[in-house]
N, C-alpha and C. Protein backbone atom coordinates (compact mmCIF):
# COMPACT_ATOMS: atom_id res chain seq x y z
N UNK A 1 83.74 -109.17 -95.05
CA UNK A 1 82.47 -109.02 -95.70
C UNK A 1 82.08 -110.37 -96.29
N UNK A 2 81.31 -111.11 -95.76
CA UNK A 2 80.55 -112.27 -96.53
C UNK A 2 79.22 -112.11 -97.55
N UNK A 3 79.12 -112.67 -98.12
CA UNK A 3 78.12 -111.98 -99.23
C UNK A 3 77.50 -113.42 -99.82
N UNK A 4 76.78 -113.81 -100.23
CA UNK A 4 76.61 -114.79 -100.48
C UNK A 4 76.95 -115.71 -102.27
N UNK A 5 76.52 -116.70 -102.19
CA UNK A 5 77.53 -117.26 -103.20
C UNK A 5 76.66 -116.25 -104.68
N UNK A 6 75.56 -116.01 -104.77
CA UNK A 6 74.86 -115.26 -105.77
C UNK A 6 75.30 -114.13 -105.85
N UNK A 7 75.55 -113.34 -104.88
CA UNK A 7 76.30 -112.09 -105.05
C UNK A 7 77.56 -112.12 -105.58
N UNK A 8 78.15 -113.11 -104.86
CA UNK A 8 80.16 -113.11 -105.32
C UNK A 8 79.96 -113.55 -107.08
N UNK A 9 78.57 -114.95 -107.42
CA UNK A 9 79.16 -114.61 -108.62
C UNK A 9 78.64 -113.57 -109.58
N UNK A 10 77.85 -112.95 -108.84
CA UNK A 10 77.61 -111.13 -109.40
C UNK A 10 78.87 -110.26 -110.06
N UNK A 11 79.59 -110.18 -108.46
CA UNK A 11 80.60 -109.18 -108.66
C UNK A 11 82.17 -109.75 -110.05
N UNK A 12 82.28 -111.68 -109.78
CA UNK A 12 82.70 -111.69 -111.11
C UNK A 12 82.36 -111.40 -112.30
N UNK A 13 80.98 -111.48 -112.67
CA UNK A 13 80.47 -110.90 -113.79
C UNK A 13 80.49 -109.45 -113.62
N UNK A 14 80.46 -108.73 -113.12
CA UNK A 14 80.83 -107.47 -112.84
C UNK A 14 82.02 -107.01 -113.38
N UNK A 15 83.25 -108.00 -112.82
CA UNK A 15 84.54 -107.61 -112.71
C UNK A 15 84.49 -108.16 -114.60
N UNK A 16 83.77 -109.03 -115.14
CA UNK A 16 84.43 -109.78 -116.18
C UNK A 16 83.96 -108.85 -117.82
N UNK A 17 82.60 -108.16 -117.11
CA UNK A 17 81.81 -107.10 -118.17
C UNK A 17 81.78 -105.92 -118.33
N UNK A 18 82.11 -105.46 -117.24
CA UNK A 18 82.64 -103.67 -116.69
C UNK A 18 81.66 -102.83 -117.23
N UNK A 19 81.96 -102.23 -118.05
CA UNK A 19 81.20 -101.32 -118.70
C UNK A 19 79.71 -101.70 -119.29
N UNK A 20 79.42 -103.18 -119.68
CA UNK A 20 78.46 -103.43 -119.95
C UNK A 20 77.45 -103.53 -118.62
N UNK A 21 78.14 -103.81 -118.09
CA UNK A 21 77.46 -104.35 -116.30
C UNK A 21 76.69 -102.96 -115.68
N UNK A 22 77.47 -101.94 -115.93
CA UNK A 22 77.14 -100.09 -115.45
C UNK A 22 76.05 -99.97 -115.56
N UNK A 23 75.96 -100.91 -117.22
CA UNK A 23 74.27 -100.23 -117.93
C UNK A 23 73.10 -100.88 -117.57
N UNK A 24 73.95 -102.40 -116.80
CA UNK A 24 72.68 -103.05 -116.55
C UNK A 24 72.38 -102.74 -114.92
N UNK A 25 72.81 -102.70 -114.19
CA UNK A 25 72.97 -102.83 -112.82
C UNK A 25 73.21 -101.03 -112.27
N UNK A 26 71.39 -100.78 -111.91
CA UNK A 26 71.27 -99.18 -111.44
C UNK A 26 70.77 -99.02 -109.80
N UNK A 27 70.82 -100.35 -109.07
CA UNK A 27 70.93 -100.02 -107.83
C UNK A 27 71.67 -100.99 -106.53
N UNK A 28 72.51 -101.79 -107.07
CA UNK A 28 73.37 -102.38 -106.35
C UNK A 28 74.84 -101.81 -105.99
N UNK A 29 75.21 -100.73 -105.18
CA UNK A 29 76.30 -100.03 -105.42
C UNK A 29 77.63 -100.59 -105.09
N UNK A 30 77.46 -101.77 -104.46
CA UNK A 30 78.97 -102.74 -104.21
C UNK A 30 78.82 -103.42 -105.86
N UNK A 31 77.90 -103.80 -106.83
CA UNK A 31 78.09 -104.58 -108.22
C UNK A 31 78.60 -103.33 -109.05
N UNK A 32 78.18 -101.93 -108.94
CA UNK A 32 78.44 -100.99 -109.39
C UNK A 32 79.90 -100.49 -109.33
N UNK A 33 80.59 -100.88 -107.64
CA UNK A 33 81.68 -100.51 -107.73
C UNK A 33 82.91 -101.67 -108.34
N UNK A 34 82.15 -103.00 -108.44
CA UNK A 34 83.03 -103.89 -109.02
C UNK A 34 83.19 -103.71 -110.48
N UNK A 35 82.73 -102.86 -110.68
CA UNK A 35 82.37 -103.05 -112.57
C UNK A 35 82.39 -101.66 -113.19
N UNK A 36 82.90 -100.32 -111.76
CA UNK A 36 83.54 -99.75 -112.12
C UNK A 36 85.14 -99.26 -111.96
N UNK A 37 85.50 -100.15 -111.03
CA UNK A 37 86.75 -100.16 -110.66
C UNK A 37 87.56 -101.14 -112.06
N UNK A 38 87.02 -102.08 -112.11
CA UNK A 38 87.11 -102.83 -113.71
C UNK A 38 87.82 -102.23 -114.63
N UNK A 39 86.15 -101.02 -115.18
CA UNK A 39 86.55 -100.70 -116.57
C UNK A 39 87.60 -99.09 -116.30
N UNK A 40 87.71 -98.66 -115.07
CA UNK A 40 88.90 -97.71 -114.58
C UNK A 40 90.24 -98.23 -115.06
N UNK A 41 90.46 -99.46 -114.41
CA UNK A 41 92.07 -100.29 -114.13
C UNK A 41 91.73 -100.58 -115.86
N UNK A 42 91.26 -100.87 -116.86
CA UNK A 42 91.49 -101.29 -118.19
C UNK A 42 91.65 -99.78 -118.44
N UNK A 43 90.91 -99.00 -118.31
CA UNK A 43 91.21 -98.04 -119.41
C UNK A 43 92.26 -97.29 -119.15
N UNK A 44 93.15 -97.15 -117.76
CA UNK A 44 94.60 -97.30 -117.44
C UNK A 44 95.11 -97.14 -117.47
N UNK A 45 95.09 -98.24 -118.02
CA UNK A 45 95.53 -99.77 -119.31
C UNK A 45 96.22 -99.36 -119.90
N UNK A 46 94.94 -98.73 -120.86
CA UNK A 46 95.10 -98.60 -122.40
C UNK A 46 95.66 -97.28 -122.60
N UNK A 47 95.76 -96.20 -121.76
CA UNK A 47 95.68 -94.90 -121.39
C UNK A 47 97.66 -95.08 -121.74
N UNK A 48 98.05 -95.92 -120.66
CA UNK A 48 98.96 -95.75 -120.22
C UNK A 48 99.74 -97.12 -121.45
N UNK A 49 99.23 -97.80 -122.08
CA UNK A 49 100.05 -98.41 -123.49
C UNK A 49 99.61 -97.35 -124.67
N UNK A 50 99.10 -96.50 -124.61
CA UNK A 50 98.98 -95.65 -125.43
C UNK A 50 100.42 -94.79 -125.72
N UNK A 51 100.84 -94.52 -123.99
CA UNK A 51 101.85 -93.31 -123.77
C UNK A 51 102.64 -94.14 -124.35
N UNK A 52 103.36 -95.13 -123.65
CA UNK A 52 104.53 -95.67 -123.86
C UNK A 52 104.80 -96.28 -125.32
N UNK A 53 103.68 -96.24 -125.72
CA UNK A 53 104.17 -96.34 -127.53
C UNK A 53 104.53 -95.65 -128.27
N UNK A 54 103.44 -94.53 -128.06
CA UNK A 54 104.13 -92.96 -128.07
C UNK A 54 105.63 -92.52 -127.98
N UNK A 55 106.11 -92.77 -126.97
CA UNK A 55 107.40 -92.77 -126.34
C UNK A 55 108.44 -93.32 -126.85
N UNK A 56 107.68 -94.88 -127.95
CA UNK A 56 108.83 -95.54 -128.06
C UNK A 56 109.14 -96.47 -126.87
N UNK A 57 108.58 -97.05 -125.91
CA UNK A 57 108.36 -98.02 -124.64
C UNK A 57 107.73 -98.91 -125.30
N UNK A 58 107.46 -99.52 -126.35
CA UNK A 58 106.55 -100.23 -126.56
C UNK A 58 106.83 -101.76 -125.95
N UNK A 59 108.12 -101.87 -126.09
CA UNK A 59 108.26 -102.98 -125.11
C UNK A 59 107.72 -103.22 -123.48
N UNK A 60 106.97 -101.89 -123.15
CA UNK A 60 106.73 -102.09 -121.66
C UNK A 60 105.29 -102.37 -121.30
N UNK A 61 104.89 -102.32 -123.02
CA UNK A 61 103.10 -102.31 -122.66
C UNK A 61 103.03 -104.55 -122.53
N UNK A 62 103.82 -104.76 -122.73
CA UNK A 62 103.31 -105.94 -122.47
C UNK A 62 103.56 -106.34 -120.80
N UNK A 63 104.46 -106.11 -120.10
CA UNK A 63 104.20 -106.07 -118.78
C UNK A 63 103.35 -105.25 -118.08
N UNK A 64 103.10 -104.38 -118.71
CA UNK A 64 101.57 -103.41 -118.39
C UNK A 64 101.02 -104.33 -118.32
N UNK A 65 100.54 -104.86 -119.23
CA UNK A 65 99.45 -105.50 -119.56
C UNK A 65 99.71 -106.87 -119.01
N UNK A 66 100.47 -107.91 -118.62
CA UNK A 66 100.46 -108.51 -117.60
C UNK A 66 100.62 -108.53 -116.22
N UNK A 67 100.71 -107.18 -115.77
CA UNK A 67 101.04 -107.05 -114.21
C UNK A 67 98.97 -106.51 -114.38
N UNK A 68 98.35 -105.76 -115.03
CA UNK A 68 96.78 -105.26 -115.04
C UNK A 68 96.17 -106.47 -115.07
N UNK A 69 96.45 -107.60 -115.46
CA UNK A 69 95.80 -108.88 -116.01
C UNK A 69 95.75 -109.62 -114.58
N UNK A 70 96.85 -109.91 -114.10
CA UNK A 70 97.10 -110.25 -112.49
C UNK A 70 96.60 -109.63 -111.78
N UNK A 71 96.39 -108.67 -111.64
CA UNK A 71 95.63 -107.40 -110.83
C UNK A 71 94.11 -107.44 -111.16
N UNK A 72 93.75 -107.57 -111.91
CA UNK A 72 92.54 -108.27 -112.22
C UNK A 72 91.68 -109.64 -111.74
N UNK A 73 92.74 -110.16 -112.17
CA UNK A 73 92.55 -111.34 -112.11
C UNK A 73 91.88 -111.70 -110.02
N UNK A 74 93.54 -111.16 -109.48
CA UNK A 74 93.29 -110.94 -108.21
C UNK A 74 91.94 -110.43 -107.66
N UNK A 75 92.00 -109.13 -108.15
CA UNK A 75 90.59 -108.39 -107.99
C UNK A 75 89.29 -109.44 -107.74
N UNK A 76 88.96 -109.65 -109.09
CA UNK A 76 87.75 -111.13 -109.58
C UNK A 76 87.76 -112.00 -108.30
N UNK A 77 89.03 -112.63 -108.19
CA UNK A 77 88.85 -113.87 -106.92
C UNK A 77 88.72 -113.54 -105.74
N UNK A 78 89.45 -111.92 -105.06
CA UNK A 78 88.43 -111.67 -103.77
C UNK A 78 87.23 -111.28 -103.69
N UNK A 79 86.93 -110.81 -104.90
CA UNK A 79 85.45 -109.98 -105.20
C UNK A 79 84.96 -111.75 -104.94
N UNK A 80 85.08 -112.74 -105.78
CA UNK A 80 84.56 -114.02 -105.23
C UNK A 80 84.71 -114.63 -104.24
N UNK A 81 85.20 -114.51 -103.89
CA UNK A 81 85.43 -114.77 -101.75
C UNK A 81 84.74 -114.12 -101.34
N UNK A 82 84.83 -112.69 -101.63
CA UNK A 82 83.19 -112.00 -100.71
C UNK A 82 84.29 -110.75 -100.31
N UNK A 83 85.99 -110.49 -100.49
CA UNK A 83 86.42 -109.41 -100.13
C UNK A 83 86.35 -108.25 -101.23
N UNK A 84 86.29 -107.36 -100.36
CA UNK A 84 86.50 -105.96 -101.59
C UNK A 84 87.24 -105.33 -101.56
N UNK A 85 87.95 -105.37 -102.56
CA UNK A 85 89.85 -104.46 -102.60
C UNK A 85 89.22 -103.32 -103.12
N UNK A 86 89.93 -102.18 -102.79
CA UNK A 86 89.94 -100.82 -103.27
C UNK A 86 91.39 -100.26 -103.90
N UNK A 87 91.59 -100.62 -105.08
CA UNK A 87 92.70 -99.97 -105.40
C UNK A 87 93.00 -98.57 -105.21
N UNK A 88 93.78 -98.31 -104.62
CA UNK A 88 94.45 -96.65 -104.54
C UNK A 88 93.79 -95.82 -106.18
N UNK A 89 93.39 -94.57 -105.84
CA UNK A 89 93.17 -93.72 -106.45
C UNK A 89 91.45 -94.18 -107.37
N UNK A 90 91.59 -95.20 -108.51
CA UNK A 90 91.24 -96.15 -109.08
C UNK A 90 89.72 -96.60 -108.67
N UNK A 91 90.34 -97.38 -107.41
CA UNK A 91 88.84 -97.63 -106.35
C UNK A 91 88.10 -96.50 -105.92
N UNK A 92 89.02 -95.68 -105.32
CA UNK A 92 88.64 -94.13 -104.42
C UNK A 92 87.21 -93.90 -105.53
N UNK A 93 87.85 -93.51 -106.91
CA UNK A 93 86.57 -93.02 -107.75
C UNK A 93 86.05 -93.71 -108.08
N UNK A 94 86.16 -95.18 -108.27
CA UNK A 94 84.76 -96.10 -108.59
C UNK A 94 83.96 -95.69 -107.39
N UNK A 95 84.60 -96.08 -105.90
CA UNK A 95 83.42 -96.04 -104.69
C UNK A 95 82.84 -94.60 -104.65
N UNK A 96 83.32 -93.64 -105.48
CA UNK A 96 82.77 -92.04 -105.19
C UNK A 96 81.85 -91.96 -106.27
N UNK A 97 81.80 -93.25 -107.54
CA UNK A 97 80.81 -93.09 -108.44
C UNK A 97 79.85 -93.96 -108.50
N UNK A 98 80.13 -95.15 -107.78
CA UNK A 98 79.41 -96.06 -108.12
C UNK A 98 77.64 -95.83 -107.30
């Protein structure tokens, strides 16, 4: 998928605002799915450092939170190349909502 350089740096701002991006952006459905696959993989996140504190894991939310950060990160730079990853499950419902 090539996209041009205005679009790719769309979908980083997409990937970088998530939830704010939803509210602005009501008919581009590839910016829609970058910015909801985003704020999915953060809230996770937070979903899932919630548990493990809970638990007493609290030591594991920080590799949570650096393996989501990389995964992100990743995300952002093919979304800027012009590819579009679909994370398992994650993506499935951004692309079924966006």
């Amino acid at each position: 998928m090539t996209n041009s350089n205005s679009s790719n740096t769309s979908a980083v701002v997409a990937y970088l605002l998530g939830p704010i991006y939803l509210l602005l952006e009501k008919k581009d459905k590839n910016l829609r799915f970058y910015a909801l696959q985003a704020t999915f993989l953060w809230l996770v996140v937070v979903a899932a450092n919630v548990i493990l504190n809970l638990v007493n894991f609290w030591a594991l939310t920080n590799i949570v939170g650096m393996v989501a950060f990389i995964v992100w990160l990743y995300l952002t730079f093919k979304a800027y190349q012009g590819e579009k990853i679909v994370l398992p499950v994650i993506g499935e419902y951004a692309q079924k909502y966006a």
